[in-house]
N, C-alpha and C. Protein backbone atom coordinates (compact mmCIF):
# COMPACT_ATOMS: atom_id res chain seq x y z
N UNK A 1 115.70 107.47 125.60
CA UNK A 1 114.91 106.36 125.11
C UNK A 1 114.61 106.62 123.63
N UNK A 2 114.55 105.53 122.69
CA UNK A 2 114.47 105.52 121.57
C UNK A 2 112.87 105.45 121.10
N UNK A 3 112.36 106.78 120.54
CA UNK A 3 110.87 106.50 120.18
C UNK A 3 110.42 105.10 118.86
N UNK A 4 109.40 104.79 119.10
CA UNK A 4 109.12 103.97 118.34
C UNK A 4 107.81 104.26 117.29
N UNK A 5 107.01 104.01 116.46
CA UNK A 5 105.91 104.51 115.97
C UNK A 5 106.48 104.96 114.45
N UNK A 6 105.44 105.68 114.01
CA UNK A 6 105.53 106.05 112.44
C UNK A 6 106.39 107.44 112.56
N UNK A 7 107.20 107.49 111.56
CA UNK A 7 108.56 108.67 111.32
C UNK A 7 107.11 109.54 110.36
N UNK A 8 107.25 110.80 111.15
CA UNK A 8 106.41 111.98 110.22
C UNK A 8 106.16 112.55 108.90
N UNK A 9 107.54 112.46 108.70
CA UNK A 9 108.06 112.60 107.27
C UNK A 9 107.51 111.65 105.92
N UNK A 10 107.65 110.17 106.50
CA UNK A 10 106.88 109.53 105.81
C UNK A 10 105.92 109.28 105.41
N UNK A 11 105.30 109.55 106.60
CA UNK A 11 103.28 109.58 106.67
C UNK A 11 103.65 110.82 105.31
N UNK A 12 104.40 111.76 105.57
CA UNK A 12 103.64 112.54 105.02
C UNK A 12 103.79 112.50 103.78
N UNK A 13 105.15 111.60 103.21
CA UNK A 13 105.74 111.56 101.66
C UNK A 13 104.40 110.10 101.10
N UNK A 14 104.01 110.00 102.09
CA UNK A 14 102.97 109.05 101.71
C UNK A 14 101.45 109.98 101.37
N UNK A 15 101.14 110.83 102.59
CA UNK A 15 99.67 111.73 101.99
C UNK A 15 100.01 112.27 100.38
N UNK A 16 101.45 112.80 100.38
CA UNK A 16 101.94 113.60 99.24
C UNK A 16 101.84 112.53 97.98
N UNK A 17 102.31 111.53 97.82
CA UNK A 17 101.51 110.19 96.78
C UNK A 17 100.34 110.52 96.80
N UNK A 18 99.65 110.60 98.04
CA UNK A 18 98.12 110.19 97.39
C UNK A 18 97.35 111.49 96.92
N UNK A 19 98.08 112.49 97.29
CA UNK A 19 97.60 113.44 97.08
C UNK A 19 97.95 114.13 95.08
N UNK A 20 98.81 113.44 94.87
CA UNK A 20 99.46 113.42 93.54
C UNK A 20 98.92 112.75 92.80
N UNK A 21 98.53 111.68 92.68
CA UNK A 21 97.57 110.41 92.69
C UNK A 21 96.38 111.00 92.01
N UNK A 22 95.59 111.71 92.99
CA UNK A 22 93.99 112.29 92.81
C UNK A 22 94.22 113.47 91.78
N UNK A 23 94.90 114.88 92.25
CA UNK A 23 95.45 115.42 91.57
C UNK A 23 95.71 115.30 90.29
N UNK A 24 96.78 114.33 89.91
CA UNK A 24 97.05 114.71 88.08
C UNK A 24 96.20 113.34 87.64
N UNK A 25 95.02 112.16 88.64
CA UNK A 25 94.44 112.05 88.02
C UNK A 25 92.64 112.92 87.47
N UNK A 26 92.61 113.54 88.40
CA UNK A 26 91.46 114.94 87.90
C UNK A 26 92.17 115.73 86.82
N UNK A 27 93.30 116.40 87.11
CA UNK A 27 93.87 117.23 85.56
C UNK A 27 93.81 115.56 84.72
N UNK A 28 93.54 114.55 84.40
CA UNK A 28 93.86 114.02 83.41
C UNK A 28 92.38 113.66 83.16
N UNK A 29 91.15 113.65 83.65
CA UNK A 29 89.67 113.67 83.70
C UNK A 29 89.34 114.44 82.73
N UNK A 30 90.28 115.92 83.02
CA UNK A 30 89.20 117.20 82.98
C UNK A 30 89.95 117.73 81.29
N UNK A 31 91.24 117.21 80.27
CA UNK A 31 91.32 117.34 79.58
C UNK A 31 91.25 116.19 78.69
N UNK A 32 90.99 116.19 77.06
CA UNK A 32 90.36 115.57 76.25
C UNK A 32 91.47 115.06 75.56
N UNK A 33 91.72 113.71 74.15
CA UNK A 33 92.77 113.66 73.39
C UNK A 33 93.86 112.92 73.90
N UNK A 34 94.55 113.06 73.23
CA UNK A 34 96.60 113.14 73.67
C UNK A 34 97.01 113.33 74.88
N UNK A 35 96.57 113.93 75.19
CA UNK A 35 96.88 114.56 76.67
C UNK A 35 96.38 114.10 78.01
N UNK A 36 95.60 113.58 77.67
CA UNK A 36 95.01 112.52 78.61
C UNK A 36 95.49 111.61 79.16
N UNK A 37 96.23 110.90 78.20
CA UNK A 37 97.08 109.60 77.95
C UNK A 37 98.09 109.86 79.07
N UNK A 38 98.86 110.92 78.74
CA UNK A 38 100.06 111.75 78.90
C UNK A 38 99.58 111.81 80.44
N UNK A 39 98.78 112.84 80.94
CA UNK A 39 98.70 112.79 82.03
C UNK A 39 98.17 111.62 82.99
N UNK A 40 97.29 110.73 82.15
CA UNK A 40 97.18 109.39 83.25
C UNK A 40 98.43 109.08 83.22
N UNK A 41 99.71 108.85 82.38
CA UNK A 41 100.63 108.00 82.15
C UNK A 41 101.33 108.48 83.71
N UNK A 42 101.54 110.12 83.76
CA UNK A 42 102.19 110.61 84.62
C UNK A 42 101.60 110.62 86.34
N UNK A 43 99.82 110.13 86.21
CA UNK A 43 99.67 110.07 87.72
C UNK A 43 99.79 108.69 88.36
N UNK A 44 100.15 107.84 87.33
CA UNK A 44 100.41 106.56 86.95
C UNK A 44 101.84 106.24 87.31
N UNK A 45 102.84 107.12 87.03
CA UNK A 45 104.49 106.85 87.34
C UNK A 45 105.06 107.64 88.78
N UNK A 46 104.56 108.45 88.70
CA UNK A 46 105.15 110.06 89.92
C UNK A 46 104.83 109.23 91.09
N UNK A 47 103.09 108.84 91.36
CA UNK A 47 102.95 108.56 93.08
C UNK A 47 103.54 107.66 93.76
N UNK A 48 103.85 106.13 92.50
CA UNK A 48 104.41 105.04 93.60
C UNK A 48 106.14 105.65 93.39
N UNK A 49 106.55 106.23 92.63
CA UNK A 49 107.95 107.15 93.28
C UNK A 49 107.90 107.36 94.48
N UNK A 50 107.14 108.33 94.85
CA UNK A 50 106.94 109.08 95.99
C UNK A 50 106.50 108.09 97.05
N UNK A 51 105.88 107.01 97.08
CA UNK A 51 105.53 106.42 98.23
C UNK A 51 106.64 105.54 98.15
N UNK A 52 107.54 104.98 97.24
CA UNK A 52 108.70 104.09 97.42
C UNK A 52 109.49 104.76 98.35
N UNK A 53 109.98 106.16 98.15
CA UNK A 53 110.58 107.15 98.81
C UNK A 53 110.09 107.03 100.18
N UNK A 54 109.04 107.18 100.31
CA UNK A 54 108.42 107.01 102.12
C UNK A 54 108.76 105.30 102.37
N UNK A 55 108.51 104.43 101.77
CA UNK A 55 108.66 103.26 102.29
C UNK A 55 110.40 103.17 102.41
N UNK A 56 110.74 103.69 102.19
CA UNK A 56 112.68 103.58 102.02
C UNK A 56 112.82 104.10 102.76
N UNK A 57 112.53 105.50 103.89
CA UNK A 57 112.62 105.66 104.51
C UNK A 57 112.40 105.13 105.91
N UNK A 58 111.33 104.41 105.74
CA UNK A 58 110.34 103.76 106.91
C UNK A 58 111.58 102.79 107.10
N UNK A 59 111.96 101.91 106.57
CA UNK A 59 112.34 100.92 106.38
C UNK A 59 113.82 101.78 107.17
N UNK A 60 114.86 102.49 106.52
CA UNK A 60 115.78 103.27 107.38
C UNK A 60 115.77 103.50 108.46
N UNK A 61 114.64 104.25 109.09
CA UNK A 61 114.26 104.40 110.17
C UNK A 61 114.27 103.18 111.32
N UNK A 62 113.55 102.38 110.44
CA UNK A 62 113.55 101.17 111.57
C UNK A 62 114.90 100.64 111.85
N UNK A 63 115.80 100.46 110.61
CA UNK A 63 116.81 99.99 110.86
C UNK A 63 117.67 100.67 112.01
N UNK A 64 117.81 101.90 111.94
CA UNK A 64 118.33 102.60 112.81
C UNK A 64 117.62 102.43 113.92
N UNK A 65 116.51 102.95 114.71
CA UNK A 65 116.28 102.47 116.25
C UNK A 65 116.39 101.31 116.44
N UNK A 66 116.70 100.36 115.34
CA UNK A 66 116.51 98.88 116.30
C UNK A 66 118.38 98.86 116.36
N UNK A 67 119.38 99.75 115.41
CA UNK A 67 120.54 99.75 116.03
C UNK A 67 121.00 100.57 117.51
N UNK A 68 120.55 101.55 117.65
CA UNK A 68 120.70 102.05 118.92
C UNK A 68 119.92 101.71 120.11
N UNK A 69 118.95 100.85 119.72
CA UNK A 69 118.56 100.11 121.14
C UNK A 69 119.24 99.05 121.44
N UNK A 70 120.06 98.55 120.40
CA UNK A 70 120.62 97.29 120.29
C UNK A 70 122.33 97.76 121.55
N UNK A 71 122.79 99.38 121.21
CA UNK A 71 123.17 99.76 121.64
C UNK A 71 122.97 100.62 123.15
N UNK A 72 121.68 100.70 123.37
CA UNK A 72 121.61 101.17 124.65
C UNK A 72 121.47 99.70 125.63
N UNK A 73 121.08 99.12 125.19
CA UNK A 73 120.99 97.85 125.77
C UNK A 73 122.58 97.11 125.85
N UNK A 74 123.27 97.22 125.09
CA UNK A 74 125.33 96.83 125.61
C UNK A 74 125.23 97.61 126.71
N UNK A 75 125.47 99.11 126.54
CA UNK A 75 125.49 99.98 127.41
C UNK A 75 125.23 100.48 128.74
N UNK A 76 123.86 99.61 128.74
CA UNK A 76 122.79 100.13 129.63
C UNK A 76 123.64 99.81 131.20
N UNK A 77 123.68 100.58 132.72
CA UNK A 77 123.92 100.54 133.52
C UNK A 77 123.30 99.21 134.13
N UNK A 78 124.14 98.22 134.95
CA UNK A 78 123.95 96.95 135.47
C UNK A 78 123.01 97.61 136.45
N UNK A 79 122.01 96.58 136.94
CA UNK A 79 121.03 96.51 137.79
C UNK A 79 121.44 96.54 139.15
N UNK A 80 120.48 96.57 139.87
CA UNK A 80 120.90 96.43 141.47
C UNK A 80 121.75 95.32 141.67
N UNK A 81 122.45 95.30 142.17
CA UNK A 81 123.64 94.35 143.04
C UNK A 81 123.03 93.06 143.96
N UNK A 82 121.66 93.87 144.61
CA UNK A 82 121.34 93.25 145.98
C UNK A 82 120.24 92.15 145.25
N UNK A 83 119.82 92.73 144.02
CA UNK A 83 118.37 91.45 143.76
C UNK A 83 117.31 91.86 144.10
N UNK A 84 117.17 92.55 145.26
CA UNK A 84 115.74 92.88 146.34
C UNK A 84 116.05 94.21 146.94
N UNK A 85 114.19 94.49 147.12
CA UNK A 85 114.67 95.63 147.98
C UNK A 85 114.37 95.77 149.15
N UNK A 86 114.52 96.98 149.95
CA UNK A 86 114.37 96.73 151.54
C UNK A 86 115.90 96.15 152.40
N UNK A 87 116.87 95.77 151.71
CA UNK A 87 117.94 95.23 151.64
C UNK A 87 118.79 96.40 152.44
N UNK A 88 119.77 96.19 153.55
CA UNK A 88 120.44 97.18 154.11
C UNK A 88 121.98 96.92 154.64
């Protein structure tokens, strides 16, 4: 059977955005100037990378179980013969 639900990997390329996010925006808090800029610019470009990356995946993922169910379902062994049970 084909699981359904959230792929792990993604959740997690998704915590990893947000966690990048907070991250180089505190290093960009905590220094003064030029550099500031620089590092908002960068917590500003890096995270929605990283969460595009999880959503591209998500999106893969789905595509694929909804092809192999599409395929277990051709596949799948025909049902009872009789209709009913108790049948002898």
């Amino acid at each position: 059977m084909v699981r359904s639900g959230f792929d792990g990997r993604a959740i997690a390329l998704v915590v990893l955005a947000l966690v990048l996010a907070v991250a180089l925006g505190e290093l960009a808090g905590s220094y003064g100037g030029a550099w500031a800029g620089v590092l908002g610019a960068l917590a500003g470009l890096i995270p929605p990378v990283v969460l595009a990356a999880g959503v591209e995946r998500r999106a893969r993922n789905l595509a694929r179980r909804k092809r192999k169910d599409e395929i277990l379902r051709k596949y799948a062994p025909p049902g009872p013969a009789g209709g009913g049970e108790g049948e002898e």
